[in-house]
PDB file of N, CA and C in Angstrom:
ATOM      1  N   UNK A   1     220.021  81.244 154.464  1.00  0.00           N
ATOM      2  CA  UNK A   1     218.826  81.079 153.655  1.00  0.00           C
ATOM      3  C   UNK A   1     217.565  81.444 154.449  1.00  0.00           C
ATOM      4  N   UNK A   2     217.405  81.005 155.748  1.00  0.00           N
ATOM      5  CA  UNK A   2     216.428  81.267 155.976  1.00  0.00           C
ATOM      6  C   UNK A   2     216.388  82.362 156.607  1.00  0.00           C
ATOM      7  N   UNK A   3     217.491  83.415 156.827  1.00  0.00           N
ATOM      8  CA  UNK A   3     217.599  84.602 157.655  1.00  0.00           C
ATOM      9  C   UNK A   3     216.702  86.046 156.509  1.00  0.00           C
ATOM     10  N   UNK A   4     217.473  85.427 154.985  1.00  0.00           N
ATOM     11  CA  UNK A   4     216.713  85.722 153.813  1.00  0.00           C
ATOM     12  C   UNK A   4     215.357  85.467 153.883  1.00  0.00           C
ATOM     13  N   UNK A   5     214.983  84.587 153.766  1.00  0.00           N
ATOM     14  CA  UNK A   5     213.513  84.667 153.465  1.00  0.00           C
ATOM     15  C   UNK A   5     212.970  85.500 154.926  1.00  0.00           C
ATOM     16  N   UNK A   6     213.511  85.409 156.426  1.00  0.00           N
ATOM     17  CA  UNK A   6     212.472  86.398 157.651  1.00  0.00           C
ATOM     18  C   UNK A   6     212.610  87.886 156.625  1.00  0.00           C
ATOM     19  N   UNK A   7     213.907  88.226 156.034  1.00  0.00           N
ATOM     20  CA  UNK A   7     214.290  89.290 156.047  1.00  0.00           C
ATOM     21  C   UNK A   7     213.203  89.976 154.527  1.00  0.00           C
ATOM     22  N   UNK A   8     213.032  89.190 153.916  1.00  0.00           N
ATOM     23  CA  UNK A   8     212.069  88.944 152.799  1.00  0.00           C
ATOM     24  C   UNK A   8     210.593  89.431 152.993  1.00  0.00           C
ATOM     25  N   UNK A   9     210.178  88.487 153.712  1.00  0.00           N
ATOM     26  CA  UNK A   9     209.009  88.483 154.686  1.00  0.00           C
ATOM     27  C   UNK A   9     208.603  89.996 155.213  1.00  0.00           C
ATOM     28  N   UNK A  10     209.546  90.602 155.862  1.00  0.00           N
ATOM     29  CA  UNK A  10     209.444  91.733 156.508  1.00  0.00           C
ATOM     30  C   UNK A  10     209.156  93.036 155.763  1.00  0.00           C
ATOM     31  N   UNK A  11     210.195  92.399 154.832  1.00  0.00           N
ATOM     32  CA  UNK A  11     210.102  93.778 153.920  1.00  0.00           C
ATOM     33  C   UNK A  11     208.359  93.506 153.187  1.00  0.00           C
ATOM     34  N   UNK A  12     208.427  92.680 152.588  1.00  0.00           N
ATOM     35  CA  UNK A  12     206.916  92.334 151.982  1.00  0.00           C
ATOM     36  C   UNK A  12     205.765  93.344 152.902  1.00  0.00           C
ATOM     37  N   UNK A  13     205.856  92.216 154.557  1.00  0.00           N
ATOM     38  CA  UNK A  13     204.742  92.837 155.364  1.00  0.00           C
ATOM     39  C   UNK A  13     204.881  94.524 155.613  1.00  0.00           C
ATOM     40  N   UNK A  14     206.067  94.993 155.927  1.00  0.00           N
ATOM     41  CA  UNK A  14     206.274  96.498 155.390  1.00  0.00           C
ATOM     42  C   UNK A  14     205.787  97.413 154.343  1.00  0.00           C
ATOM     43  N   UNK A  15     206.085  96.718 152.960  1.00  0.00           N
ATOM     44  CA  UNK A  15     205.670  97.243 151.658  1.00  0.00           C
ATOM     45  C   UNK A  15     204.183  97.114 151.935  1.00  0.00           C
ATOM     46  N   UNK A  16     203.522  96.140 152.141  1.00  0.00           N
ATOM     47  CA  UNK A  16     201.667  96.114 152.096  1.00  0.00           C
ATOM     48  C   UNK A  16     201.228  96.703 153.162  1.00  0.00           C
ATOM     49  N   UNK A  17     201.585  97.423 154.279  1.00  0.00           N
ATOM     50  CA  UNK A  17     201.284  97.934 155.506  1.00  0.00           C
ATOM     51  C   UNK A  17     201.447  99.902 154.829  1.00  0.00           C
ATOM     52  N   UNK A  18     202.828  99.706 153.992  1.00  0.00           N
ATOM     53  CA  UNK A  18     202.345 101.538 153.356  1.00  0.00           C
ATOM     54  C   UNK A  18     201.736 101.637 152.551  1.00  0.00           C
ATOM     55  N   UNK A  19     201.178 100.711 151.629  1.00  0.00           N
ATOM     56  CA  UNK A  19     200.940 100.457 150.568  1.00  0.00           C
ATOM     57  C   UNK A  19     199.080 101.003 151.114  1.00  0.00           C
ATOM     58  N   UNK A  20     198.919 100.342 152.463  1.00  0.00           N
ATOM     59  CA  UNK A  20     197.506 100.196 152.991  1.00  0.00           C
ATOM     60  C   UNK A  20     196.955 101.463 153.643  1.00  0.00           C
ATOM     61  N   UNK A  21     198.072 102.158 154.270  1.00  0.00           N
ATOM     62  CA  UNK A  21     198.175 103.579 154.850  1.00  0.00           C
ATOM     63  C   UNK A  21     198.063 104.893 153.776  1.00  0.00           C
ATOM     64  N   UNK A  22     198.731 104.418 152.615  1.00  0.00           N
ATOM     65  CA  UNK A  22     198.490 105.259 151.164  1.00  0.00           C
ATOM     66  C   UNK A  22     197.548 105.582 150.669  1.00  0.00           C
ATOM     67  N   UNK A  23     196.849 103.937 150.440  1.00  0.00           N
ATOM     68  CA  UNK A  23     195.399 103.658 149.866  1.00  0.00           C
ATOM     69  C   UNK A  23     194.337 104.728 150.952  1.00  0.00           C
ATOM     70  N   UNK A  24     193.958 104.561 151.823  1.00  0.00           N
ATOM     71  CA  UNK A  24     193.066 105.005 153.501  1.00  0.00           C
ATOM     72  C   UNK A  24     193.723 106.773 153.258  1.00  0.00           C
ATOM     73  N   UNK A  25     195.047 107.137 152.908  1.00  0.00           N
ATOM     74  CA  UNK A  25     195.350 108.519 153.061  1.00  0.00           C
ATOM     75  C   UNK A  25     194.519 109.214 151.272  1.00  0.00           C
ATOM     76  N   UNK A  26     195.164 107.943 150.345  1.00  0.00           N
ATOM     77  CA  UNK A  26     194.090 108.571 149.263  1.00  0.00           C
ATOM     78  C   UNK A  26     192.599 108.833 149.130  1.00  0.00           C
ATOM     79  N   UNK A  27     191.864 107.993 149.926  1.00  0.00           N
ATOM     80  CA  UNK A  27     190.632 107.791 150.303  1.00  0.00           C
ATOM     81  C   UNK A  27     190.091 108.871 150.945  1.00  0.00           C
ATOM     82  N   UNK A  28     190.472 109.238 151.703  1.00  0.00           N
ATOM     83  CA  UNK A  28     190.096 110.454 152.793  1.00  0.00           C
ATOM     84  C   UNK A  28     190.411 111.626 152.125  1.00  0.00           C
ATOM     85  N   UNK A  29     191.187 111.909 151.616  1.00  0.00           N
ATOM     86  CA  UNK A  29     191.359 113.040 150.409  1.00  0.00           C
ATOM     87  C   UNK A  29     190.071 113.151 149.608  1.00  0.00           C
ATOM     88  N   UNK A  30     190.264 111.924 148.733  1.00  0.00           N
ATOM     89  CA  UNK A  30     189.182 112.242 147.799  1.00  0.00           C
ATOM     90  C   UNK A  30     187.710 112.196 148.319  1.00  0.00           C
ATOM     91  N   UNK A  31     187.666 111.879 149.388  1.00  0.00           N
ATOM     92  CA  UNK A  31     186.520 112.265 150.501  1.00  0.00           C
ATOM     93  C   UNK A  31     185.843 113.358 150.313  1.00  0.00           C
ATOM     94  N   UNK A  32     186.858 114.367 151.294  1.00  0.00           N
ATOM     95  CA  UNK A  32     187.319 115.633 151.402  1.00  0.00           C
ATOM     96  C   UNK A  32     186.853 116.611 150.214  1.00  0.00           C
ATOM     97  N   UNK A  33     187.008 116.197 149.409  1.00  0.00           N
ATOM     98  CA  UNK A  33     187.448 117.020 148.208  1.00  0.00           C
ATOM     99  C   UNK A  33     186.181 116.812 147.511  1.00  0.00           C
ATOM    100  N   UNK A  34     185.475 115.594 147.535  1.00  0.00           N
ATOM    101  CA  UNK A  34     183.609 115.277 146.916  1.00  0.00           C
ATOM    102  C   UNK A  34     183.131 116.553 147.551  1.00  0.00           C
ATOM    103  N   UNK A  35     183.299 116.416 149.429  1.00  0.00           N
ATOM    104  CA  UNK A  35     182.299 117.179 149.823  1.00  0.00           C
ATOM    105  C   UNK A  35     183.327 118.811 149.274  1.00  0.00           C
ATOM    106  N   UNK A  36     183.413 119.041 149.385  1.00  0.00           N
ATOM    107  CA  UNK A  36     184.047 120.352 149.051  1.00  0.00           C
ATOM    108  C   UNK A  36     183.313 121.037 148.036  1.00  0.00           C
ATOM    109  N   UNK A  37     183.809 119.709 146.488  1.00  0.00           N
ATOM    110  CA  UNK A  37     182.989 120.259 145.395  1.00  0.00           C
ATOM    111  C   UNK A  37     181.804 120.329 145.711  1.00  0.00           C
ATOM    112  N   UNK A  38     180.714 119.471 146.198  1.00  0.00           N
ATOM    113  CA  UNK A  38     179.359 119.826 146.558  1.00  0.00           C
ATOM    114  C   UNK A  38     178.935 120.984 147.398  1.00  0.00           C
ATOM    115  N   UNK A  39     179.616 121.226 148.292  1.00  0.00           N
ATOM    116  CA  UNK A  39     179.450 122.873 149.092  1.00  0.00           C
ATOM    117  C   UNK A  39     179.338 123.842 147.874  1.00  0.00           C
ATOM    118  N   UNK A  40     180.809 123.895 147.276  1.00  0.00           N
ATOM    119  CA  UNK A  40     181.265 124.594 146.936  1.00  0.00           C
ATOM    120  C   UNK A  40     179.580 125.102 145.303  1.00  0.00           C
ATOM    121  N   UNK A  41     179.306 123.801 144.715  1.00  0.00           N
ATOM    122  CA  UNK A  41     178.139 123.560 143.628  1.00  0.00           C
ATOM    123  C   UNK A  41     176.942 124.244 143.829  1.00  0.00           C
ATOM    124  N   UNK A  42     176.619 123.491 145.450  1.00  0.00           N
ATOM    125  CA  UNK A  42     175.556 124.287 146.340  1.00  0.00           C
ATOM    126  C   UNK A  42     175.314 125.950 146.497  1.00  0.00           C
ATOM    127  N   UNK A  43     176.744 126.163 146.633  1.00  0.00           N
ATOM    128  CA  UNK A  43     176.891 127.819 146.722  1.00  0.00           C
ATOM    129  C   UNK A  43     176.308 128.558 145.753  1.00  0.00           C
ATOM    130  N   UNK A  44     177.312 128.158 144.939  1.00  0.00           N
ATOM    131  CA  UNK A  44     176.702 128.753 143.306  1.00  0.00           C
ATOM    132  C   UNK A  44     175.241 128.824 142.784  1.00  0.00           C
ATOM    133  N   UNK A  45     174.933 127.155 142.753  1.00  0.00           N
ATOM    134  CA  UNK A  45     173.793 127.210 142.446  1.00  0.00           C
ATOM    135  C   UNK A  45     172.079 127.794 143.327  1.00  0.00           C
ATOM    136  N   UNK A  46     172.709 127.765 144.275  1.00  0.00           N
ATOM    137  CA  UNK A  46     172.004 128.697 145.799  1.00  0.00           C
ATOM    138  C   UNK A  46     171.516 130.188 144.606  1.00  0.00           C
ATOM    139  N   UNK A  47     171.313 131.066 143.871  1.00  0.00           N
ATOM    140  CA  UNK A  47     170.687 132.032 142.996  1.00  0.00           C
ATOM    141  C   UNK A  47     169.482 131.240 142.391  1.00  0.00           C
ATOM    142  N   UNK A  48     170.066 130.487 141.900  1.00  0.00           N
ATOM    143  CA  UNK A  48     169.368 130.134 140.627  1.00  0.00           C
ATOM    144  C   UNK A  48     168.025 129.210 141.435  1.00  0.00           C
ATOM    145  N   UNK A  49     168.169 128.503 143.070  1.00  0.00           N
ATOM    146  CA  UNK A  49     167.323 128.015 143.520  1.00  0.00           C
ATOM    147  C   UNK A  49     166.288 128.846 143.941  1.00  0.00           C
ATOM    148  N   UNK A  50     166.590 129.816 144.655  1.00  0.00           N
ATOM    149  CA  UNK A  50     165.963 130.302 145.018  1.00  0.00           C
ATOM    150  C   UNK A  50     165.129 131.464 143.667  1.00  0.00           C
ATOM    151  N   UNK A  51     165.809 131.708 143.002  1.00  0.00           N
ATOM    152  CA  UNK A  51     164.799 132.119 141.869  1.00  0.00           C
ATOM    153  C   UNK A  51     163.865 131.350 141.080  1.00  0.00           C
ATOM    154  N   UNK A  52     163.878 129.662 140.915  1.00  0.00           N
ATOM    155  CA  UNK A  52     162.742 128.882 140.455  1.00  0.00           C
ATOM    156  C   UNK A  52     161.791 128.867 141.912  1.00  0.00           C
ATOM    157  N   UNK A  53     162.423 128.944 142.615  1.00  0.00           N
ATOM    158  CA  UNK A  53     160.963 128.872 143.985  1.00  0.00           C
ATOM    159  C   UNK A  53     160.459 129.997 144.024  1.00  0.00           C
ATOM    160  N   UNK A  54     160.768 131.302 143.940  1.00  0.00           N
ATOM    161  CA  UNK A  54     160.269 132.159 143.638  1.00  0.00           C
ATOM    162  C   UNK A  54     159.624 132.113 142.928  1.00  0.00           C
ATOM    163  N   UNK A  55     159.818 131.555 141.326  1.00  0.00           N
ATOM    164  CA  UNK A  55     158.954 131.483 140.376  1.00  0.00           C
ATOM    165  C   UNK A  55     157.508 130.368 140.587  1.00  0.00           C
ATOM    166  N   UNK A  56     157.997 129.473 141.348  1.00  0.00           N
ATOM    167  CA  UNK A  56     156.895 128.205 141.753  1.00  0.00           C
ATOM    168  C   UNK A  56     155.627 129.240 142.976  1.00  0.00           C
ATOM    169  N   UNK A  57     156.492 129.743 143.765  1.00  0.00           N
ATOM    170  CA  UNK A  57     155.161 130.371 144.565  1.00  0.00           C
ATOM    171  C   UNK A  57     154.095 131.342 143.880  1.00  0.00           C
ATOM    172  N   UNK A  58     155.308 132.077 142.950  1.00  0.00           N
ATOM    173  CA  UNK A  58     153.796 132.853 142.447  1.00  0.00           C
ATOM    174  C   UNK A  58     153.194 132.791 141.237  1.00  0.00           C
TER     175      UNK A  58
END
């Protein structure tokens, strides 16, 4: 009985330890991937900025 429950235990603290490494690996992805889209937004929209400042100076 009680070799069950260490053996219980372990697995538990196991399961919430990948469970925590998953969460931190999903995190950093979707990190990743914000700044990306924003480069990537920046790029694009990089024409269209510089043609209203153009339009503002003169």
């Amino acid at each position: 009985m009680k070799e069950d429950k260490k053996v219980v235990k372990q697995v538990r603290k196991k399961f919430r330890s990948n469970l925590k490494s998953a969460r931190m690996h999903y995190r950093k992805e979707v990190r990743t991937l914000k700044k990306l889209i924003l480069k990537k937004e920046d790029f694009e929209n990089q024409p269209k900025i510089l043609f209203f400042r153009k339009r503002k100076q003169s």
